[in-house]
Protein backbone atom coordinates (compact mmCIF):
# COMPACT_ATOMS: atom_id res chain seq x y z
CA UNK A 1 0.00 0.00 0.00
CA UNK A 2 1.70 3.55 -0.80
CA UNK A 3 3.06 5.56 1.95
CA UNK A 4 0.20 8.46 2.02
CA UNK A 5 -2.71 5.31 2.11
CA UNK A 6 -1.37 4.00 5.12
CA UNK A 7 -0.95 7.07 6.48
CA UNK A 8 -4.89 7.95 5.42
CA UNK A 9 -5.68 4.63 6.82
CA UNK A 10 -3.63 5.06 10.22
CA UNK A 11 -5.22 8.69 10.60
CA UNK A 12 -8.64 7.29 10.44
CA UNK A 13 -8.25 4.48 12.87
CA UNK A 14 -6.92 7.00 15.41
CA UNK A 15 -9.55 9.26 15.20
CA UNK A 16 -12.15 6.51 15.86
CA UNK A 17 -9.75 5.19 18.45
CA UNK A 18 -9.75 8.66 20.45
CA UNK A 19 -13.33 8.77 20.01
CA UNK A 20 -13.88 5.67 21.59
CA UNK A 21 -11.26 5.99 24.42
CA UNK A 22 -12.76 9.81 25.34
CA UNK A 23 -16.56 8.44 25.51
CA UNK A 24 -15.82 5.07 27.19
CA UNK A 25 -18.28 3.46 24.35
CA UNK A 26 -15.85 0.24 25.13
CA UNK A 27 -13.73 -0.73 27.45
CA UNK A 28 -11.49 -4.14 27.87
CA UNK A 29 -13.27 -7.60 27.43
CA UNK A 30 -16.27 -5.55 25.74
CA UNK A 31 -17.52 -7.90 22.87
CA UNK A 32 -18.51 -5.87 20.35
CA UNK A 33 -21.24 -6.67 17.93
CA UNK A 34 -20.83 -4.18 14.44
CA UNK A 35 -23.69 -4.00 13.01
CA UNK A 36 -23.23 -4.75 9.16
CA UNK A 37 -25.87 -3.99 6.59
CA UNK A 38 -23.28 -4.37 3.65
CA UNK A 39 -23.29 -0.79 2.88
CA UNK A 40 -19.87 1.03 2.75
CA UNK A 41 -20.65 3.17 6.42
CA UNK A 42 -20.79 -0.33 8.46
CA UNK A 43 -18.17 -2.07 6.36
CA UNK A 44 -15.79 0.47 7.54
CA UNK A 45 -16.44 0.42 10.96
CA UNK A 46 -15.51 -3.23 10.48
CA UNK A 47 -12.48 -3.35 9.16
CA UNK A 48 -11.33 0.04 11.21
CA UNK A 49 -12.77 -2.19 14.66
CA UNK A 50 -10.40 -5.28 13.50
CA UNK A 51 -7.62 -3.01 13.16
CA UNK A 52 -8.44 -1.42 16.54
CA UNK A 53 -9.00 -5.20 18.03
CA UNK A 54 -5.95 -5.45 20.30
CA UNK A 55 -5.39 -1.73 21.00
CA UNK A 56 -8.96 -1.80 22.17
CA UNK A 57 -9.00 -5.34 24.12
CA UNK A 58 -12.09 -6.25 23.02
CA UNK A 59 -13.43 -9.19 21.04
CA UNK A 60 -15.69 -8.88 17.33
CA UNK A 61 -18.42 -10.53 15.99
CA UNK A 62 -20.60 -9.19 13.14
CA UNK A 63 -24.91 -8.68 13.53
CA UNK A 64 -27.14 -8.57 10.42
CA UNK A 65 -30.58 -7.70 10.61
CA UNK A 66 -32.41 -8.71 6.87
CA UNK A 67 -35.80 -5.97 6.81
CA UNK A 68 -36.76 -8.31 3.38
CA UNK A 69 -37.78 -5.03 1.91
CA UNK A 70 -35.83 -5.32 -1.25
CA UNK A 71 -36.91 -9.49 -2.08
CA UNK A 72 -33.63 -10.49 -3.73
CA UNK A 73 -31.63 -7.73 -3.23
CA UNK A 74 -32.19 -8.14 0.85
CA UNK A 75 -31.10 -11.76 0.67
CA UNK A 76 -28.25 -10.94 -1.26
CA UNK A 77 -26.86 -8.04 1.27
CA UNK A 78 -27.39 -10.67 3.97
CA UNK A 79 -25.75 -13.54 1.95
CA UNK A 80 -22.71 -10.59 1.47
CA UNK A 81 -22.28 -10.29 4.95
CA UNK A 82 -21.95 -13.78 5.95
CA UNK A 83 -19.00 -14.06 3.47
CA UNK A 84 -17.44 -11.02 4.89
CA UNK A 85 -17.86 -12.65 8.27
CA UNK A 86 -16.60 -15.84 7.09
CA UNK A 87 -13.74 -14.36 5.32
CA UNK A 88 -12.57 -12.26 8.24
CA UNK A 89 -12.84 -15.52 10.48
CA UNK A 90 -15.54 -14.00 12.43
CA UNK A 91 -18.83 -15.30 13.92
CA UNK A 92 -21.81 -13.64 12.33
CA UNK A 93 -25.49 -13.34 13.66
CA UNK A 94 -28.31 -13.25 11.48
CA UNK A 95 -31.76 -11.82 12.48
CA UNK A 96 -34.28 -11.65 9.73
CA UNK A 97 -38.22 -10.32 9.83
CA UNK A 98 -40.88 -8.87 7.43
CA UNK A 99 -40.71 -5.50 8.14
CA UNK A 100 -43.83 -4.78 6.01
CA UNK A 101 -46.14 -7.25 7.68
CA UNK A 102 -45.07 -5.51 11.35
CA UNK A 103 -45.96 -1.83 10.13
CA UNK A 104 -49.03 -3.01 8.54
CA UNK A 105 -50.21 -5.14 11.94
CA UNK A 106 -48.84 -2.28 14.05
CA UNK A 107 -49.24 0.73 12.11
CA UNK A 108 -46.50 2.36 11.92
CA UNK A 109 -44.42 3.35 9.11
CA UNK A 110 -41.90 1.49 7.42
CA UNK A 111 -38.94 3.05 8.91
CA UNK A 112 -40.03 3.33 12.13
CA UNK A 113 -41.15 -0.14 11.97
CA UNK A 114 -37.16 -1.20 10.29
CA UNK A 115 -35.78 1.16 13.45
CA UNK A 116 -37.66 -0.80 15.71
CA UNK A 117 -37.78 -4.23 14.81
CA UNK A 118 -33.82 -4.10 13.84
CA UNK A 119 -33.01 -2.69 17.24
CA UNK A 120 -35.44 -5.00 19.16
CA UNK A 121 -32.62 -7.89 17.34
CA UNK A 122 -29.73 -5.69 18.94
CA UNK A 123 -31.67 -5.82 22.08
CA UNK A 124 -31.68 -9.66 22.16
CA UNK A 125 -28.59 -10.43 21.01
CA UNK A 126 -26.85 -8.19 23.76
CA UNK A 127 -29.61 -10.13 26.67
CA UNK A 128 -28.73 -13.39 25.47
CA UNK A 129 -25.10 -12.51 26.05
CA UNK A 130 -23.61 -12.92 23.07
CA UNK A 131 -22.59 -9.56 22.76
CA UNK A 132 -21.93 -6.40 25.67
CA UNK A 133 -22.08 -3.80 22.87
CA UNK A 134 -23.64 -2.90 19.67
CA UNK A 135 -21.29 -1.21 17.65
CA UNK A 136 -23.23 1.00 14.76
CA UNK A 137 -22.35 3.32 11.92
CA UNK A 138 -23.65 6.63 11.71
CA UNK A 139 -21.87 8.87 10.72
CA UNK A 140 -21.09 12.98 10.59
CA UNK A 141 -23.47 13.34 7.44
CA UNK A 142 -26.15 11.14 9.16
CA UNK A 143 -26.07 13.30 12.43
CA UNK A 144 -26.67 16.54 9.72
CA UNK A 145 -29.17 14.69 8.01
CA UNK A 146 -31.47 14.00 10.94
CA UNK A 147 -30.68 17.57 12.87
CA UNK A 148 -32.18 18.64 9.59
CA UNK A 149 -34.89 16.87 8.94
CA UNK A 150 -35.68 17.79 13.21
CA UNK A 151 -35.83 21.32 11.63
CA UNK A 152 -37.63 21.02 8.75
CA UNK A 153 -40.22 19.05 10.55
CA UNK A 154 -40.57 20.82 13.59
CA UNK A 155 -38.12 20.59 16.75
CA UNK A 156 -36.71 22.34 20.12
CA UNK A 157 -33.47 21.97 21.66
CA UNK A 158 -33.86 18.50 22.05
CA UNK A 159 -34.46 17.65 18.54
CA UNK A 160 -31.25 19.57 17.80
CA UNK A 161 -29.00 17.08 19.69
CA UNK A 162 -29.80 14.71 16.92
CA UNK A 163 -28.02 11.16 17.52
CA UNK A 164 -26.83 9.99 20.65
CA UNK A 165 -23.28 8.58 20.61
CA UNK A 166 -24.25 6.18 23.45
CA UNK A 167 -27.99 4.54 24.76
CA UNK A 168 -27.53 1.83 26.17
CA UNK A 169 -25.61 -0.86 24.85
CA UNK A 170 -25.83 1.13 21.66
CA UNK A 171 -22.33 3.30 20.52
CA UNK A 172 -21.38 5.30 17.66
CA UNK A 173 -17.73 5.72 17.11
CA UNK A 174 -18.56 6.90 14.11
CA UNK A 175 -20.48 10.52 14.35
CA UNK A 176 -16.83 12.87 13.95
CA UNK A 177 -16.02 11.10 10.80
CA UNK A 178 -17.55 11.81 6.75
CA UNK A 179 -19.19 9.24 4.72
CA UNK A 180 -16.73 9.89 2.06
CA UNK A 181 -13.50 9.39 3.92
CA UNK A 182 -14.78 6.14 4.98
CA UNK A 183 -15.48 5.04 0.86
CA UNK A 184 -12.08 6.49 0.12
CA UNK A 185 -10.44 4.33 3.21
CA UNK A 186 -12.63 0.95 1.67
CA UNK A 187 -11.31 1.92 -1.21
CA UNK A 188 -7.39 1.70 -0.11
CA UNK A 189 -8.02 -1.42 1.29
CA UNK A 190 -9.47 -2.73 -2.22
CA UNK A 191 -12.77 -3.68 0.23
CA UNK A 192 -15.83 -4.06 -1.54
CA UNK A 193 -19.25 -2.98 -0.19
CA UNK A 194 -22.80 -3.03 -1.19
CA UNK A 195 -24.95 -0.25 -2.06
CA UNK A 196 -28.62 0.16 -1.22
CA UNK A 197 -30.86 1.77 -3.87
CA UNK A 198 -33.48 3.04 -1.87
CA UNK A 199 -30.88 5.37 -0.26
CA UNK A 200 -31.07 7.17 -2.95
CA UNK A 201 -35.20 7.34 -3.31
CA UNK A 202 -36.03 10.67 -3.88
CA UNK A 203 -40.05 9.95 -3.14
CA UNK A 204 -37.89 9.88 1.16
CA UNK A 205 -37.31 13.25 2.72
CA UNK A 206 -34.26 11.72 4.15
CA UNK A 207 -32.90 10.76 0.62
CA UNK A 208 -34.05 14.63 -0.46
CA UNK A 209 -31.79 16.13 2.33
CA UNK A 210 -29.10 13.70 1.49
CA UNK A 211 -29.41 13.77 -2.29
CA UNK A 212 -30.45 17.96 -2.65
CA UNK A 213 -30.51 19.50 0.44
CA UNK A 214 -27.16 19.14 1.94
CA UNK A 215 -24.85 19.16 -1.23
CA UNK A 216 -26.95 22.69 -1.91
CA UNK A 217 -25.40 23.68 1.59
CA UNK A 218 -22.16 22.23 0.89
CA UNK A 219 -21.55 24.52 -2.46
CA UNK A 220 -23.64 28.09 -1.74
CA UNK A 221 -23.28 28.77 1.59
CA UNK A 222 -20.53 26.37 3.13
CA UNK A 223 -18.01 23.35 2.43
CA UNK A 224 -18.59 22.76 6.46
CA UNK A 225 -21.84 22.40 6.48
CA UNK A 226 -21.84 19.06 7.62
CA UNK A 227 -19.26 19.66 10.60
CA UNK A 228 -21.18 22.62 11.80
CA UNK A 229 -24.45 20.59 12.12
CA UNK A 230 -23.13 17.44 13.63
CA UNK A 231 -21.04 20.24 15.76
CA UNK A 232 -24.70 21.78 16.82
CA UNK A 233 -25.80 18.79 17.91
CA UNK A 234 -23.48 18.25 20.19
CA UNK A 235 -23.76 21.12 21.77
CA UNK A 236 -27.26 20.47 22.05
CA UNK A 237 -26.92 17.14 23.78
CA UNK A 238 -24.61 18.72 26.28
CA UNK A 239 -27.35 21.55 27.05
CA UNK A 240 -29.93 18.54 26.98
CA UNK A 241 -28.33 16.40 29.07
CA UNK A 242 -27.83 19.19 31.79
CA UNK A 243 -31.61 20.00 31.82
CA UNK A 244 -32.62 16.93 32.09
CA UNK A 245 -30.55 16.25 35.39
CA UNK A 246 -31.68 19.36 36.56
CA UNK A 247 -35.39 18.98 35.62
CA UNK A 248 -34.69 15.13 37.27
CA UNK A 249 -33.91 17.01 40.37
CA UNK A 250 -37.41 18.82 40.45
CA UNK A 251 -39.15 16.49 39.60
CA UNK A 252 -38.35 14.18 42.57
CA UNK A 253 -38.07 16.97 45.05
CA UNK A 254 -42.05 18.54 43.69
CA UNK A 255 -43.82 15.72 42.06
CA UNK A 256 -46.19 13.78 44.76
CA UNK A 257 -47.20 9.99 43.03
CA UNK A 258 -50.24 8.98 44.15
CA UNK A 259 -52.11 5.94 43.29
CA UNK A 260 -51.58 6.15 39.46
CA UNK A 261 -51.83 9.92 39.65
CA UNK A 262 -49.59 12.85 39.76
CA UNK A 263 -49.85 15.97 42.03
CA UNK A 264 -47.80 19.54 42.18
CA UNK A 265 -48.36 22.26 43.82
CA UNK A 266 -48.86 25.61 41.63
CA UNK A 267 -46.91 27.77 43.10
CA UNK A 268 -43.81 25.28 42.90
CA UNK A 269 -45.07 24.52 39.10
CA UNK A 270 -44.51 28.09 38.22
CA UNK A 271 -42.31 28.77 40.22
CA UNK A 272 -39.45 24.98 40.29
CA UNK A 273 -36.44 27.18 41.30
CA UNK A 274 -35.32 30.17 43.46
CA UNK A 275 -33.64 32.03 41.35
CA UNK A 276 -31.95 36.29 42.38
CA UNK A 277 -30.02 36.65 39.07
CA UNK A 278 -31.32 38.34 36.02
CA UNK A 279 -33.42 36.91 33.28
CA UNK A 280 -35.51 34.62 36.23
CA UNK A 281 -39.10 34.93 34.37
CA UNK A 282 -37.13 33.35 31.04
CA UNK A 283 -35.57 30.44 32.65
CA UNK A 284 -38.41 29.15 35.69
CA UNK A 285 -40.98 29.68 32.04
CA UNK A 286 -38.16 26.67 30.80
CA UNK A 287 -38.32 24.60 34.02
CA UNK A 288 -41.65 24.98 34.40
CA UNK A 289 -42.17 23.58 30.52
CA UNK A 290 -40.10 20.58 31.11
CA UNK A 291 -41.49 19.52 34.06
CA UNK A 292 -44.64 19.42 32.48
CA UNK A 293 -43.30 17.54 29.75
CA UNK A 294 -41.49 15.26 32.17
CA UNK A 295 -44.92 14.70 34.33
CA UNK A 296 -46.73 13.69 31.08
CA UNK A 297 -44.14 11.24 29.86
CA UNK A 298 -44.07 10.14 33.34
CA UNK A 299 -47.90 8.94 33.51
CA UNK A 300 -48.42 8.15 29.96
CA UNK A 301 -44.87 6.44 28.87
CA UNK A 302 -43.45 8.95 26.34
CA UNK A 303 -44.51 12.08 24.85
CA UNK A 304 -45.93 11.38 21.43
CA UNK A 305 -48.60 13.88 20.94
CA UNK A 306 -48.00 16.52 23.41
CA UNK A 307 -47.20 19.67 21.68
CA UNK A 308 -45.78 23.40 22.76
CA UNK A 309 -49.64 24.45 22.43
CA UNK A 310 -50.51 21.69 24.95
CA UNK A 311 -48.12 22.87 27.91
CA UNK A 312 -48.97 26.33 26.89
CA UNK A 313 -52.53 25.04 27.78
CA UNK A 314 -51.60 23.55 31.44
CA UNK A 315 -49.61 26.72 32.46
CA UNK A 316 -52.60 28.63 31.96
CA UNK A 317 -54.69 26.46 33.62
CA UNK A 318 -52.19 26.78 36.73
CA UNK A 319 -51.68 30.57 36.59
CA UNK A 320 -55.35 31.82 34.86
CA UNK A 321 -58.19 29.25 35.99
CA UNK A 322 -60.10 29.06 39.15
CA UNK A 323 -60.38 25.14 40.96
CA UNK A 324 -62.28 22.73 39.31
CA UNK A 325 -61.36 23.58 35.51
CA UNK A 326 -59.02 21.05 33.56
CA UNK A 327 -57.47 20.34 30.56
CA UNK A 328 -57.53 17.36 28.44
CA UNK A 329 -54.15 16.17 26.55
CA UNK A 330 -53.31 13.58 23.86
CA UNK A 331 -53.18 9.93 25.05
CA UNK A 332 -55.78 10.25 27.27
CA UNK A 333 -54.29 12.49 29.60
CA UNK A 334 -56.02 14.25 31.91
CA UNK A 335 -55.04 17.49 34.17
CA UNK A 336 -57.16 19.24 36.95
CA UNK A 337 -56.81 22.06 39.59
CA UNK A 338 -57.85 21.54 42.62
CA UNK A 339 -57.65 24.69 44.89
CA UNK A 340 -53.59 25.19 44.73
CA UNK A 341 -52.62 21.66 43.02
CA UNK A 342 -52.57 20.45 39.41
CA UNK A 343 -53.63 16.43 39.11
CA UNK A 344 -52.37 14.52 36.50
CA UNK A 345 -54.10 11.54 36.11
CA UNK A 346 -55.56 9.05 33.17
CA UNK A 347 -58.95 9.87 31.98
CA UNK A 348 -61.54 6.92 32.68
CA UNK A 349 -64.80 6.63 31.65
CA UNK A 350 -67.30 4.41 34.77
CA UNK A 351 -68.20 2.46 31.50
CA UNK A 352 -64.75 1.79 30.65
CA UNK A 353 -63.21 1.00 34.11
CA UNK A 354 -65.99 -1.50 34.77
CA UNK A 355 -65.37 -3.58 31.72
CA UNK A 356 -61.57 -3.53 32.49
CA UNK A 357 -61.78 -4.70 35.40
CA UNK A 358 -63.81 -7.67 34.03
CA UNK A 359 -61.37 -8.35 31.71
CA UNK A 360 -58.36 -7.82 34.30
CA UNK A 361 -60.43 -10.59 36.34
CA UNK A 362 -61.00 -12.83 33.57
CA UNK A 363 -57.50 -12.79 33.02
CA UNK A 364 -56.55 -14.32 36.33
CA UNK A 365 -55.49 -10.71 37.89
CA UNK A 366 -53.39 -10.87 40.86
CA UNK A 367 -52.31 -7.90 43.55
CA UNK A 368 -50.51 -8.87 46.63
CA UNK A 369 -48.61 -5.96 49.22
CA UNK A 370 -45.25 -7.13 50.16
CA UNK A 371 -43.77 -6.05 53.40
CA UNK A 372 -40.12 -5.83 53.14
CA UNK A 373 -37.79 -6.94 56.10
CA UNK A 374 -34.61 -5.07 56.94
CA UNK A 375 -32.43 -7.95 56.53
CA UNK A 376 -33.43 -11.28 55.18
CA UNK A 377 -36.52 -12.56 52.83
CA UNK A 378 -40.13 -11.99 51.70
CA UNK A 379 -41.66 -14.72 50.29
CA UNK A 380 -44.87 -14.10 48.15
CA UNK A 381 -47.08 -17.06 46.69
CA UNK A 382 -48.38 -16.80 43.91
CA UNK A 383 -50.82 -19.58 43.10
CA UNK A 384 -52.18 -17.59 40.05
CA UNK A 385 -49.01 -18.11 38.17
CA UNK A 386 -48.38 -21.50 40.26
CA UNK A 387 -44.72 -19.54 41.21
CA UNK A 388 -43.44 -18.23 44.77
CA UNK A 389 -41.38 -15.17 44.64
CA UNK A 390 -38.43 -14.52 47.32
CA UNK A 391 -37.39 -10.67 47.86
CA UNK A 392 -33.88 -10.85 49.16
CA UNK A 393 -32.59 -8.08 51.07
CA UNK A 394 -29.09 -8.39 51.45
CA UNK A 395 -25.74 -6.17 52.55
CA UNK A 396 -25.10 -4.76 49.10
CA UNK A 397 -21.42 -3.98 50.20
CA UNK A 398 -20.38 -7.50 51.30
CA UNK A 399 -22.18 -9.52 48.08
CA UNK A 400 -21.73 -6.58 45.55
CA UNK A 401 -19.50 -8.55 43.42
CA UNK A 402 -21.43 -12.00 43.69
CA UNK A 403 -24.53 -9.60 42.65
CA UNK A 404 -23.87 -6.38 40.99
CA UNK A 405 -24.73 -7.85 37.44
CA UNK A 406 -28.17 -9.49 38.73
CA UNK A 407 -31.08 -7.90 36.32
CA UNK A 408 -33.40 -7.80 38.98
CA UNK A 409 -31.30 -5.74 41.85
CA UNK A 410 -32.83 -2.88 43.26
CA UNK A 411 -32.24 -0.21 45.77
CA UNK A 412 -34.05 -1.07 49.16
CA UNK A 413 -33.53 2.76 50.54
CA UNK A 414 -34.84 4.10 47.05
CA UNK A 415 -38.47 1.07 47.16
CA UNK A 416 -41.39 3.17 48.91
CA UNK A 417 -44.58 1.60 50.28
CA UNK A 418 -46.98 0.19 49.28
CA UNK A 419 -44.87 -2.33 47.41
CA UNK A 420 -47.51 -4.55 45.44
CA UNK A 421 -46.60 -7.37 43.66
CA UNK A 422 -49.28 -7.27 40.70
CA UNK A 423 -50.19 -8.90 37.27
CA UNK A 424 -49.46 -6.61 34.43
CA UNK A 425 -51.92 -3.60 33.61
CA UNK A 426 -52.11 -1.84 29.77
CA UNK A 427 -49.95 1.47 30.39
CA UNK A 428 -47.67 -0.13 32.85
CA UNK A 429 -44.37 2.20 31.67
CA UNK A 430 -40.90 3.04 33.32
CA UNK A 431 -37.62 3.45 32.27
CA UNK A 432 -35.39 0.50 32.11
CA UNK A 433 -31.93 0.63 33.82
CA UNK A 434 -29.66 2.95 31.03
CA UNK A 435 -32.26 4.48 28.91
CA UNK A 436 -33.01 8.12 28.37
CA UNK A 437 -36.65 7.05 27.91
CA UNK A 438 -39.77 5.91 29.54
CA UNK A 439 -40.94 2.61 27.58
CA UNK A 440 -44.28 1.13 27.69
CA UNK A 441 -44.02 -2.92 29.49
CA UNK A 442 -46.18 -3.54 26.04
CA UNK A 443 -43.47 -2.56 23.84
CA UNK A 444 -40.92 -5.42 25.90
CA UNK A 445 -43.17 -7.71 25.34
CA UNK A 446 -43.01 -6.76 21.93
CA UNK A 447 -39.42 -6.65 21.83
CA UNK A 448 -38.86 -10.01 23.99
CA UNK A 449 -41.61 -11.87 21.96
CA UNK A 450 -43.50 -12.60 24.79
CA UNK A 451 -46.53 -14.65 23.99
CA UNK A 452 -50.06 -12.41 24.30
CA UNK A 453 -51.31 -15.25 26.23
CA UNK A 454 -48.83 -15.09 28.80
CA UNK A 455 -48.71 -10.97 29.41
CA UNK A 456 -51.76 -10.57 31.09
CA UNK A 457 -50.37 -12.29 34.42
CA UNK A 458 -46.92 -10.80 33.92
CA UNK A 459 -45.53 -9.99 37.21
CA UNK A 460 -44.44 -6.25 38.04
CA UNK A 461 -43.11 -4.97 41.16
CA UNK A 462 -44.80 -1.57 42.16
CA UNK A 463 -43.11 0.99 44.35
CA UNK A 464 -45.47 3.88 45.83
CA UNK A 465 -47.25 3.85 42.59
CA UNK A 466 -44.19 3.11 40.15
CA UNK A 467 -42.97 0.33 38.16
CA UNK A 468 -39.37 -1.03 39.87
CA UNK A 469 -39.18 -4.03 37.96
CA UNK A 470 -41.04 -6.99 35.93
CA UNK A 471 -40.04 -10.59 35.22
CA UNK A 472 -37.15 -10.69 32.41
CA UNK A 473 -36.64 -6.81 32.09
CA UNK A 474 -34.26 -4.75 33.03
CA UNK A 475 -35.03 -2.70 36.39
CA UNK A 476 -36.50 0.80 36.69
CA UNK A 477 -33.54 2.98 36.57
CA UNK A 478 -34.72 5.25 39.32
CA UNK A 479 -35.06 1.96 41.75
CA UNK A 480 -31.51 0.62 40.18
CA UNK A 481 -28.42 0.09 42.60
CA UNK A 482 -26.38 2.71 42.41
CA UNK A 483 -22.57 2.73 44.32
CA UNK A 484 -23.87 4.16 47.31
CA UNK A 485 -26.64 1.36 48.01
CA UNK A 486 -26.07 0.24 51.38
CA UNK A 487 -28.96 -2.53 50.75
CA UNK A 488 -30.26 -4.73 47.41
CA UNK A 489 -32.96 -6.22 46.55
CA UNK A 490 -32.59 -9.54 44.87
CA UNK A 491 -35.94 -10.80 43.05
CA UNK A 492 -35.75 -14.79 42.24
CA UNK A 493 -38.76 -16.55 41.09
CA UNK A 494 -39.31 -20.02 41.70
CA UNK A 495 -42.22 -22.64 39.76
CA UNK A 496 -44.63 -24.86 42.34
């Protein structure tokens, strides 16, 4: 290879190197899953991990998720990868649904439905343990692609910080670097790649801002175009991530949780912080927003459908209306004032909570409290699912390392009364252990292809109101261990 390739090459793989190092996306031991669609983006990463394979410590394998939206021409992509896997001497993991069939049963759109399905694979390769980390390859033009499209459709600050470099066991070592510099480092190597047609669809806004939009920005108005949007976003994520700690904070030291509901006081609604320097009004109005965003996605599981319009509509219900008025939101939503409180609470019709509670009963419903010793066990039979559940409470200090990887460990300081043990309800949500979002327990199922038959008697732990954990998923993050937990809560099930 000439001297000024290599160097290209070596250049390249220390820039992904530094990226990785700086954000921790792997550490020693890590076995990395790339995901590999056959397109030149994830080929790259491939071939720049294997070169990185011993600096890093880590150990490869390749994942392929086949959408079978392209007949033939999916197959084939598939088929590709397993002979780059094969030829590289490494293990390769297949996952293949019809894409088309899930949006049409679900209703969602085909790329949502792709996004979802392909990621649910990602999910279950990483809980199976055959990989800690999915390795994928966005890129600096796919971060500008997506903080544009958040603009042209609509977006805040959040929408701005585009794509995450890290969620989960999801990184991106890839979001500093061009889409051409990796096709010019493929093509040093003499490493073929596959190319997928419907990238270039212009019928797809994202092909239009890939195909028009951005080379338009590129030649009139600036040859960085790219770097200064993937730049924006991470500025954006940085602002994000500090008002959502700080909007975490409020929310825990305002919020009351009450029997499925949600209660704050007005005057600590309007007013979340105490605040002497200048420019108070602007920043309490930005508090005050997000923790009525936060309280929403809180009761309902996410935030689809609640608009700037809507939380304009509960701020004047806190600061304009007189007790007794509410407001209705999206999703069923429903928020009152009572004297000096907001409510937030699900709207339920007598009609409709009568027949669900038929249904629940039908389905074998369960509800037992659990009273939780300081030290030791509580056992809870449950004949319904013909299991007996022990809640260990042990010394987290002493039997950290025998138990600091257990799925099911919570926080006994952090678990508030009453703790139910419960069959499954619809809208049971929380926020598994290392996500930045609330997730509905019917989406996991979903994701962990758990029969329909068997969900209805799915166990769930409630804390004061919350979901801590259920059976198979990762735990609540706000009941998580954390490395001041003094005491754990171990939750083994065991079949009569």
């Amino acid at each position: 290879m000439p001297v000024l390739r290599q160097r290209s090459v070596r250049s390249l793989a220390n820039r992904v190197f530094e990226t990785i190092r700086q954000a921790r996306m792997l550490a020693p031991g890590d076995r990395a899953g790339i995901a590999v669609s056959g397109g030149a983006d994830s080929v790259a990463l491939l071939r720049i991990l294997e070169g990185l394979r011993d600096r890093l410590g880590i150990a490869l394998l390749i994942v392929h998720f086949n959408h079978r939206l392209r007949g033939a021409e999916s197959d084939a992509d598939a088929q590709f990868v397993e002979d780059l896997a094969r030829a590289r001497g490494l293990e390769c993991i297949v996952g293949c649904e019809d894409v088309s069939a899930a949006a049409a049963s679900n209703k969602w759109n085909l790329e949502d439905a792709a996004r979802r399905l392909r990621y649910a694979f990602f999910e279950r390769v990483v809980a199976e343990g055959r990989a800690t980390r999915i390795v994928v390859a966005h890129t600096a033009d796919d971060q500008a692609e997506t903080v544009l499209a958040h603009i042209l459709r609509g977006t805040g600050p959040a929408g701005l910080a585009g794509i995450y470099p890290a969620v989960g066991s999801i990184v991106r070592p890839l979001l500093r670097e061009r889409r051409e510099d990796l096709r010019k480092y493929l093509r040093d190597l003499g490493q073929t790649w596959r190319e997928d047609a419907t990238n270039r669809d212009l019928s797809k806004q994202r092909a239009r801002i890939r195909e028009q939009l951005v080379p338009v920005l590129e030649r009139d108005f600036s040859p960085r175009a790219v770097n200064h949007l993937a730049g924006l976003a991470t500025l954006a994520r940085e602002e994000e991530i500090f008002w959502n700690a700080l909007v975490e904070d409020r929310f825990r030291a305002l919020v009351r949780a009450d029997q499925g509901t949600f209660g704050i006081r007005i005057h600590d609604l309007l007013a979340p912080m105490d605040l002497s320097a200048g420019g108070e009004a602007a920043a309490l109005r930005t508090v005050t927003e997000r923790l009525i965003r936060r309280i929403y996605r809180e009761l309902r599981g996410g935030l689809g459908g609640l608009t700037a319009v809507h939380v304009e509509q509960v701020i004047r219900l806190a600061s304009e209306s007189a007790s007794g008025r509410r407001a209705e939101l999206p999703g069923g939503i429903l928020v009152q004032r009572n004297f000096g409180d907001l409510i937030f609470s699900r709207t339920q019709r007598i009609g409709r909570r009568s027949r669900s509670r038929k249904t629940l009963s039908e389905a074998n419903a369960y509800l037992y409290v659990v009273t939780l010793p300081t030290q030791g066990v509580a056992t809870v039979s449950v004949p319904e699912l013909n299991s007996r559940f022990y809640l260990k409470v042990i010394d987290w200090s002493i039997s950290e390392r025998d138990t600091k990887g257990d799925s099911a460990a919570l926080d006994a300081d952090l678990l508030r009364e009453p703790l139910i043990l419960r069959s499954w309800r619809p809208g049971d949500a929380f926020r598994p252990r290392g996500r930045r979002q609330t997730k509905k327990l019917k989406e996991m199922f979903l994701a962990g292809r758990v029969p329909s038959r068997d969900r209805a008697c799915w166990p769930v732990l409630e804390s004061g109101g919350r979901v801590a954990w259920a059976r198979g998923m990762p735990p609540a993050e706000e009941f998580c261990v954390r490395d001041d937990t003094q005491s754990g809560v171990v939750i083994e099930e065991i079949q009569l």
